[in-house]
Protein backbone atom coordinates (compact mmCIF):
# COMPACT_ATOMS: atom_id res chain seq x y z
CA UNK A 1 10.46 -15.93 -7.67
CA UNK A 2 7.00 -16.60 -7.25
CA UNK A 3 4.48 -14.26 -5.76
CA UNK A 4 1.21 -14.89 -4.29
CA UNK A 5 -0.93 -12.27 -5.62
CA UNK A 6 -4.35 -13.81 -3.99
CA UNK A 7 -2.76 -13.98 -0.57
CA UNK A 8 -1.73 -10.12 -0.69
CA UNK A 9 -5.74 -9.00 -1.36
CA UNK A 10 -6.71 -11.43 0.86
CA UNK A 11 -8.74 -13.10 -1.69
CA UNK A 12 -8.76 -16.95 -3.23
CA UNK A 13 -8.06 -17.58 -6.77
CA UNK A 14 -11.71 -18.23 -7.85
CA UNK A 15 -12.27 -14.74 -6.72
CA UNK A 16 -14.48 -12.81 -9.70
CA UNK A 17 -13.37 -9.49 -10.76
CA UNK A 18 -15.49 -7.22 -8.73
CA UNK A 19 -14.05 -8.80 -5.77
CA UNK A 20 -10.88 -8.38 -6.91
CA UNK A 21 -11.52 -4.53 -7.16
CA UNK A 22 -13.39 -4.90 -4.20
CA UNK A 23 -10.13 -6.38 -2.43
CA UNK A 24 -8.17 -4.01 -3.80
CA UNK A 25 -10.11 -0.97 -2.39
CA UNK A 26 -10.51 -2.36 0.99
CA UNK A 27 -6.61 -2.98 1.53
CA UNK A 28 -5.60 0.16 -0.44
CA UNK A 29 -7.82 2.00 2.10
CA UNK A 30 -6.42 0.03 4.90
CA UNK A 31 -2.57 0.50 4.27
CA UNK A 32 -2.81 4.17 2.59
CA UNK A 33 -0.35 6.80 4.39
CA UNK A 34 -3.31 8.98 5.13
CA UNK A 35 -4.63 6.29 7.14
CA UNK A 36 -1.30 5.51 8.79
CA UNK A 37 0.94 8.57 10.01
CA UNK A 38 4.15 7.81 11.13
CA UNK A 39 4.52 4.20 9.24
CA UNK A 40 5.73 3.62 6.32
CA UNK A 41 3.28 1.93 3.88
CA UNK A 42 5.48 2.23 0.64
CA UNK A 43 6.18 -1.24 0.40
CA UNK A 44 2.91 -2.43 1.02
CA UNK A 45 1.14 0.07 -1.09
CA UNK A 46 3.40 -1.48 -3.74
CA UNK A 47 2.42 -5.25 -3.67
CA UNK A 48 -1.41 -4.30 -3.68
CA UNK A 49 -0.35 -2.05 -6.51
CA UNK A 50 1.40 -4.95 -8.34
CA UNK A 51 -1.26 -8.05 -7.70
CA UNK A 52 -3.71 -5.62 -8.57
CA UNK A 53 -2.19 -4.66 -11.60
CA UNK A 54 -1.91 -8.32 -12.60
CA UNK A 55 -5.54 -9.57 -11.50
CA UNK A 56 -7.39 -6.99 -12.71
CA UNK A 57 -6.20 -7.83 -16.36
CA UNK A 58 -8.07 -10.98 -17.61
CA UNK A 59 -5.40 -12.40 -19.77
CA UNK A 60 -2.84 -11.84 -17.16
CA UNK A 61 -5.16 -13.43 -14.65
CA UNK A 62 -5.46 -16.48 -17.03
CA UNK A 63 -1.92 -16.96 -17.27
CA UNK A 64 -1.40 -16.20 -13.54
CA UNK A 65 -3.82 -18.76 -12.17
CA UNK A 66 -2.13 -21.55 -14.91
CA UNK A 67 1.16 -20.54 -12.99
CA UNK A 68 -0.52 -20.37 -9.45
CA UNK A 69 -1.86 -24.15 -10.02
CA UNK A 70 1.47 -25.10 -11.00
CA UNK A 71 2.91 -23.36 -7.65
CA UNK A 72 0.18 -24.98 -5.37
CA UNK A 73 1.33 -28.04 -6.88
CA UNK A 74 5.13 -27.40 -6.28
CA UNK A 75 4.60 -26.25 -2.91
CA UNK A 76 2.29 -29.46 -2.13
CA UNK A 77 5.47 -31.72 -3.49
CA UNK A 78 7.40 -29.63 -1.25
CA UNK A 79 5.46 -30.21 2.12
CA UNK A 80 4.79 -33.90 1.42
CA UNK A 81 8.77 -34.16 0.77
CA UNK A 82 9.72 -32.20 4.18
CA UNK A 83 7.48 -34.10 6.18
CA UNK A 84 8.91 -37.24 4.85
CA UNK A 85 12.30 -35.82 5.84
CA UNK A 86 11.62 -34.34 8.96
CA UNK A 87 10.78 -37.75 10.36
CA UNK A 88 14.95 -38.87 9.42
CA UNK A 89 15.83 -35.04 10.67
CA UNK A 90 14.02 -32.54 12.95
CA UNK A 91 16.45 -29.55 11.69
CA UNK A 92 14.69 -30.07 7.63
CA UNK A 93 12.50 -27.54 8.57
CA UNK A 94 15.03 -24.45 8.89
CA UNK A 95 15.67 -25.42 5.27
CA UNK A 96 11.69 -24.32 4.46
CA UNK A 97 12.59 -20.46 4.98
CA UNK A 98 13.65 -19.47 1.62
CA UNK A 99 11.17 -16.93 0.87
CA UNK A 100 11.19 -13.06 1.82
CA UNK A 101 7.22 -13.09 2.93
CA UNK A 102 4.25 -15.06 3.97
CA UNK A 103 3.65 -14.19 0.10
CA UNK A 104 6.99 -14.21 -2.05
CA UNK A 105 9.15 -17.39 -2.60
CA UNK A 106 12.12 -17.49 -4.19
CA UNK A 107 12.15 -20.86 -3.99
CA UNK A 108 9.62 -21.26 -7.25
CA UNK A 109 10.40 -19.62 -10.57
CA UNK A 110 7.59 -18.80 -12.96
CA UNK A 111 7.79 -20.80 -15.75
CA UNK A 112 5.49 -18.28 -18.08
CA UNK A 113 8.22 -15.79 -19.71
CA UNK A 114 5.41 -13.19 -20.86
CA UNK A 115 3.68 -14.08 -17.22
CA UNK A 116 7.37 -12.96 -15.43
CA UNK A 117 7.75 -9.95 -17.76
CA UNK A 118 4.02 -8.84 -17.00
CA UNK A 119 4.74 -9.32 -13.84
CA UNK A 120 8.04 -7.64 -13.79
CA UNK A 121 6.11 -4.45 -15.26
CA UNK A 122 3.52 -4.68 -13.03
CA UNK A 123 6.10 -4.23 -10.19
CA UNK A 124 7.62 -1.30 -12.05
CA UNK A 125 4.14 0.44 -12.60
CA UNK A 126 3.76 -0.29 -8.79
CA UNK A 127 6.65 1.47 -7.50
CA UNK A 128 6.21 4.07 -9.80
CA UNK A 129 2.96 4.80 -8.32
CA UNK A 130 3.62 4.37 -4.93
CA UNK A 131 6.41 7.07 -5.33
CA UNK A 132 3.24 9.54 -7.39
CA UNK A 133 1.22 8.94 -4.22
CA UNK A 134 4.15 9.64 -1.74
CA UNK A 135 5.08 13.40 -4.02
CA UNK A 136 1.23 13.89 -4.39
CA UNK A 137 1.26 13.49 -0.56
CA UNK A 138 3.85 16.21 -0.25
CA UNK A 139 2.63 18.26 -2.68
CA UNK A 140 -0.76 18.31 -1.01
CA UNK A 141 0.79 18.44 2.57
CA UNK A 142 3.13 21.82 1.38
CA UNK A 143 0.35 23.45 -0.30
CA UNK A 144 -1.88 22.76 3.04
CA UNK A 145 0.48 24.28 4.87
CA UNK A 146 1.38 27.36 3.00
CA UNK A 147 -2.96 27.72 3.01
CA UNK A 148 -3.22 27.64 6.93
CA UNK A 149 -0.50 29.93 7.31
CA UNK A 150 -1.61 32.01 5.08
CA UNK A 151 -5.22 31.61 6.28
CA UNK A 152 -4.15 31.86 9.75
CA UNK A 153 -1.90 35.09 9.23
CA UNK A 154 -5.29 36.90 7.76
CA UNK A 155 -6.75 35.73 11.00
CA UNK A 156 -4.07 37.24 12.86
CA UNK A 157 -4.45 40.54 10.76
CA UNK A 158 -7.93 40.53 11.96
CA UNK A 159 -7.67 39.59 15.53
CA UNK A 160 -5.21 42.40 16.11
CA UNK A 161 -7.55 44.78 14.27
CA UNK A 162 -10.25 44.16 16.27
CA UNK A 163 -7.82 44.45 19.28
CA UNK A 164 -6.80 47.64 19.01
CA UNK A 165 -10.60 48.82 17.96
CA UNK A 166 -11.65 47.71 20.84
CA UNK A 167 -8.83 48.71 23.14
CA UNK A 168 -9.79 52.16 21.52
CA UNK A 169 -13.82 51.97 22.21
CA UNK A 170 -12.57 50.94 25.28
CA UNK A 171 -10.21 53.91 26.15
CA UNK A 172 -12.40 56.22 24.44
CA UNK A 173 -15.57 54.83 26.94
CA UNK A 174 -13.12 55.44 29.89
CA UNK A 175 -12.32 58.76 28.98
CA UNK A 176 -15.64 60.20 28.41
CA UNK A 177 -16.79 58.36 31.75
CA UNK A 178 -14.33 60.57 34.09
């Protein structure tokens, strides 16, 4: 399975490295759970995660763009071939959906075996941090919680403190009125 790396920063592949980064920033910002309650973002968090993790290296990069050529190439052969084809049969083209996103297709193996097993890590390391970011995002949540409570109970304390003083100046400035 071959995934498009450039396409999931948003990016083309004679992108420099501080675009890259810069990329990376702008769509981690974009898709991080703080910045979208109520949807899940784990999955995308992960792929930025994991074509990050491969761009940002340079020898990875290398390696990736020989096997991104070869992929533009193979996808070229296969557009030219299903255009020739759809011309003897309209119904060629439901054969064309073999691939899980706009940016992963199984229909293309990479050919590089330390390439796939970088890239196999790289998805690892990426799911692995997605789930640090989810329990730091719990962990930060619980202890914000427990810290308003307990901030608000003081308040509480306080308010009803200053109550009852009051209700007593109050009282006490009735009673010495009559």
């Amino acid at each position: 399975m071959f995934i498009d790396y450039y396409l999931i920063l948003g990016i083309d592949e004679n992108s420099s490295q501080e675009v890259i980064k810069s990329a990376f920033k702008k769509m981690a910002l974009k898709w991080h759970p703080d910045r979208n309650p109520g949807m899940d973002t784990t999955q995308k968090m992960q792929e930025l995660n994991e074509a990050y993790l491969i761009l940002k290296d340079i020898e990875a990069k290398k390696r990736y763009d020989i096997e991104y050529l070869k992929f533009k190439q193979y996808k070229q052969r296969e557009k030219q071939y299903a255009e020739s084809t759809y011309s003897q049969s309209k119904s060629s083209s439901d054969n064309n959906k073999q691939y899980k996103s706009t940016y992963e297709y199984s229909d293309y193996n990479v050919n590089d075996e330390i390439l796939r097993k970088w890239m196999s890590n790289a998805k690892r390391q990426a799911v692995d941090l997605a789930k640090q970011t989810i329990e730091d995002l719990r962990g930060m949540i619980t202890v914000g919680t427990k810290t308003a409570i307990k901030e608000t109970g003081s308040y509480l304390i306080f308010y009803i403190i200053a109550s009852a003083i009051l209700f007593l100046l109050f009282a006490v400035s009735k009673a010495c009125h009559n």
